[in-house]
C-alpha atoms as a PDB file:
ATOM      1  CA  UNK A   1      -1.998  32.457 203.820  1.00  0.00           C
ATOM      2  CA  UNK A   2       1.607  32.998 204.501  1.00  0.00           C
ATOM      3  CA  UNK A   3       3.642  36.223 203.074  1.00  0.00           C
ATOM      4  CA  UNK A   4       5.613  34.448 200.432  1.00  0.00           C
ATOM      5  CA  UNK A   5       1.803  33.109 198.711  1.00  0.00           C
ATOM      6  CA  UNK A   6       0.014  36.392 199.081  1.00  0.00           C
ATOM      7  CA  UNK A   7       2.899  37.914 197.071  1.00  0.00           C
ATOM      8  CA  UNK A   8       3.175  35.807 194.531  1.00  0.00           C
ATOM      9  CA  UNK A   9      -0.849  35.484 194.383  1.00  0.00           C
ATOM     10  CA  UNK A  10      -0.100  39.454 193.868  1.00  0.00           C
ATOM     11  CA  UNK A  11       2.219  39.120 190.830  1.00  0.00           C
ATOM     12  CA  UNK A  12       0.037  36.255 189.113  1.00  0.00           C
ATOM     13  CA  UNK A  13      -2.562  39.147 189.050  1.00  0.00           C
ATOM     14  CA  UNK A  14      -0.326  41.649 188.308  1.00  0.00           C
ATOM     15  CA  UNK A  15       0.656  39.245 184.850  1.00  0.00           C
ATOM     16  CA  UNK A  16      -3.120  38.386 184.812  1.00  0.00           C
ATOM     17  CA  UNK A  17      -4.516  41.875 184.283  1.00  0.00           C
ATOM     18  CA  UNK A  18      -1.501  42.686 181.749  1.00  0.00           C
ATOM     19  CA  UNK A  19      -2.267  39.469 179.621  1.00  0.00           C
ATOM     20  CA  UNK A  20      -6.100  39.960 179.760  1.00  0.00           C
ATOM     21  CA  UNK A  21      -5.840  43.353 178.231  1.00  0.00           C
ATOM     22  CA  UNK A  22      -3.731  42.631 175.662  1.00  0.00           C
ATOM     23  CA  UNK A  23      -5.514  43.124 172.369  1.00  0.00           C
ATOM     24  CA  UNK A  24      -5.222  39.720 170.818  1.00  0.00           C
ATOM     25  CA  UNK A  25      -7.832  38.609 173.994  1.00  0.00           C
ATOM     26  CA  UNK A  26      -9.930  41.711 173.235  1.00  0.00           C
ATOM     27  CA  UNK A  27     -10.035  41.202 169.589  1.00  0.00           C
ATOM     28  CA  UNK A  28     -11.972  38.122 170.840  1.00  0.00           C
ATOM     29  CA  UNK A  29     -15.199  40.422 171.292  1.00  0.00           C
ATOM     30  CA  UNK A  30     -15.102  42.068 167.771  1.00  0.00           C
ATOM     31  CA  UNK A  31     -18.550  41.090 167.012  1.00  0.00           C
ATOM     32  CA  UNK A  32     -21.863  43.396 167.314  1.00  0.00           C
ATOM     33  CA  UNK A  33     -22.922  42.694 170.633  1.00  0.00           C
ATOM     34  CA  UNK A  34     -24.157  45.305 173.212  1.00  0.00           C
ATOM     35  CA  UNK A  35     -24.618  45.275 177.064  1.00  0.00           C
ATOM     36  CA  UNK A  36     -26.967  48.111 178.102  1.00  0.00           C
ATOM     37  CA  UNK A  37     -26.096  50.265 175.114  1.00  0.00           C
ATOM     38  CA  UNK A  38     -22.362  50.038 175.397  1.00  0.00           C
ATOM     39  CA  UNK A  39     -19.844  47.569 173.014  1.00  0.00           C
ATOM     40  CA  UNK A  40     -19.063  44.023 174.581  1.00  0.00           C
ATOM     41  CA  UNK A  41     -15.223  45.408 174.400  1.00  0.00           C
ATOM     42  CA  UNK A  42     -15.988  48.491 176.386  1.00  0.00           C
ATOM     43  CA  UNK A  43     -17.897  46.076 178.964  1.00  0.00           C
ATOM     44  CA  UNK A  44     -14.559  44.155 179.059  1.00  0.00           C
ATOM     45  CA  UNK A  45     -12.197  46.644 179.369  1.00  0.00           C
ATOM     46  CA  UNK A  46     -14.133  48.560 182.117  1.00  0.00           C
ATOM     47  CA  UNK A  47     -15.064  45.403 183.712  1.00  0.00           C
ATOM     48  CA  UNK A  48     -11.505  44.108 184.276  1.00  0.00           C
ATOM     49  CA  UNK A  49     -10.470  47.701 185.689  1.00  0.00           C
ATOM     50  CA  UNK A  50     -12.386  47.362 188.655  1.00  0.00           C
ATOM     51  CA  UNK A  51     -11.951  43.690 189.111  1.00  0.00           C
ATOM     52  CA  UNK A  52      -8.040  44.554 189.158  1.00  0.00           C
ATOM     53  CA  UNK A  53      -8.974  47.805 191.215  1.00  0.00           C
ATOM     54  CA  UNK A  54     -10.955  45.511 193.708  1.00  0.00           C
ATOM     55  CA  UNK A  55      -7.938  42.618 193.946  1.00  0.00           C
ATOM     56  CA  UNK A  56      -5.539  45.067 194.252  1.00  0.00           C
ATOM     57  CA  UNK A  57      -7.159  47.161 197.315  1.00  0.00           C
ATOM     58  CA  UNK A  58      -7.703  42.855 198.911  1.00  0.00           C
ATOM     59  CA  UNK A  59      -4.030  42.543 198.290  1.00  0.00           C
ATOM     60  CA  UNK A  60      -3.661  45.875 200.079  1.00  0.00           C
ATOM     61  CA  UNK A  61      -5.209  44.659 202.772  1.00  0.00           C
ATOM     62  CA  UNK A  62      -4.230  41.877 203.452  1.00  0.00           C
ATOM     63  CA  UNK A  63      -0.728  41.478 202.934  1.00  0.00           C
ATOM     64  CA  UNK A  64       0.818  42.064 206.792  1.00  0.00           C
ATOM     65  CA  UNK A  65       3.087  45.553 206.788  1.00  0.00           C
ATOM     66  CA  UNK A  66       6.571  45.262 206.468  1.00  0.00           C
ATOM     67  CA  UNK A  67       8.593  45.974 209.509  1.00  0.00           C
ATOM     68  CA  UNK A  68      11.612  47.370 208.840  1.00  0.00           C
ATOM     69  CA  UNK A  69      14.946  45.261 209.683  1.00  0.00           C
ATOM     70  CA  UNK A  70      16.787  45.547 212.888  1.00  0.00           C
ATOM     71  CA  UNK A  71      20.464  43.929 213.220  1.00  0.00           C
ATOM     72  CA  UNK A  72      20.443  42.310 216.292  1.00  0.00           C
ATOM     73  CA  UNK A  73      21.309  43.743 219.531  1.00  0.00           C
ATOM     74  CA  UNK A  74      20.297  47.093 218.200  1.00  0.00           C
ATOM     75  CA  UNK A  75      17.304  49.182 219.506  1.00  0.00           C
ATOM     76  CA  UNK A  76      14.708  50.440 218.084  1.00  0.00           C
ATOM     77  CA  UNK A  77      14.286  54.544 218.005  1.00  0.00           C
END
């Protein structure tokens, strides 16, 4: 993947993660379900923390460090 797409990759998940917890998406699990004791909403919420935790440390990883700029002709210190 080049630069430019793991960027923008990195803002569609960015928007992602901001529309997905959004309440009108987490009203969708209003009803009386349970998950190992805890609310379906809780399971949710908690869920899509560390799945935006996890993409963001990928992104980390593998997006290539920026070098800073050098006008040309000029040396580096």
């Amino acid at each position: 993947m080049t630069r430019r797409k793991i960027i923008g990759a990195s803002l569609f998940f960015t928007l992602f993660g901001a529309m997905a917890s959004l309440p009108p998406l987490i009203l969708l699990f209003r009803f009386e379900g349970f998950v190992a004791g805890l609310p379906i909403a809780t399971v949710f919420l908690f869920g899509l923390w560390v799945f935006l935790i996890l993409g963001a440390a990928w992104f980390g990883y593998t997006l290539p460090r920026d070098e800073p700029h050098q006008p040309h002709g000029e040396e580096q210190r």
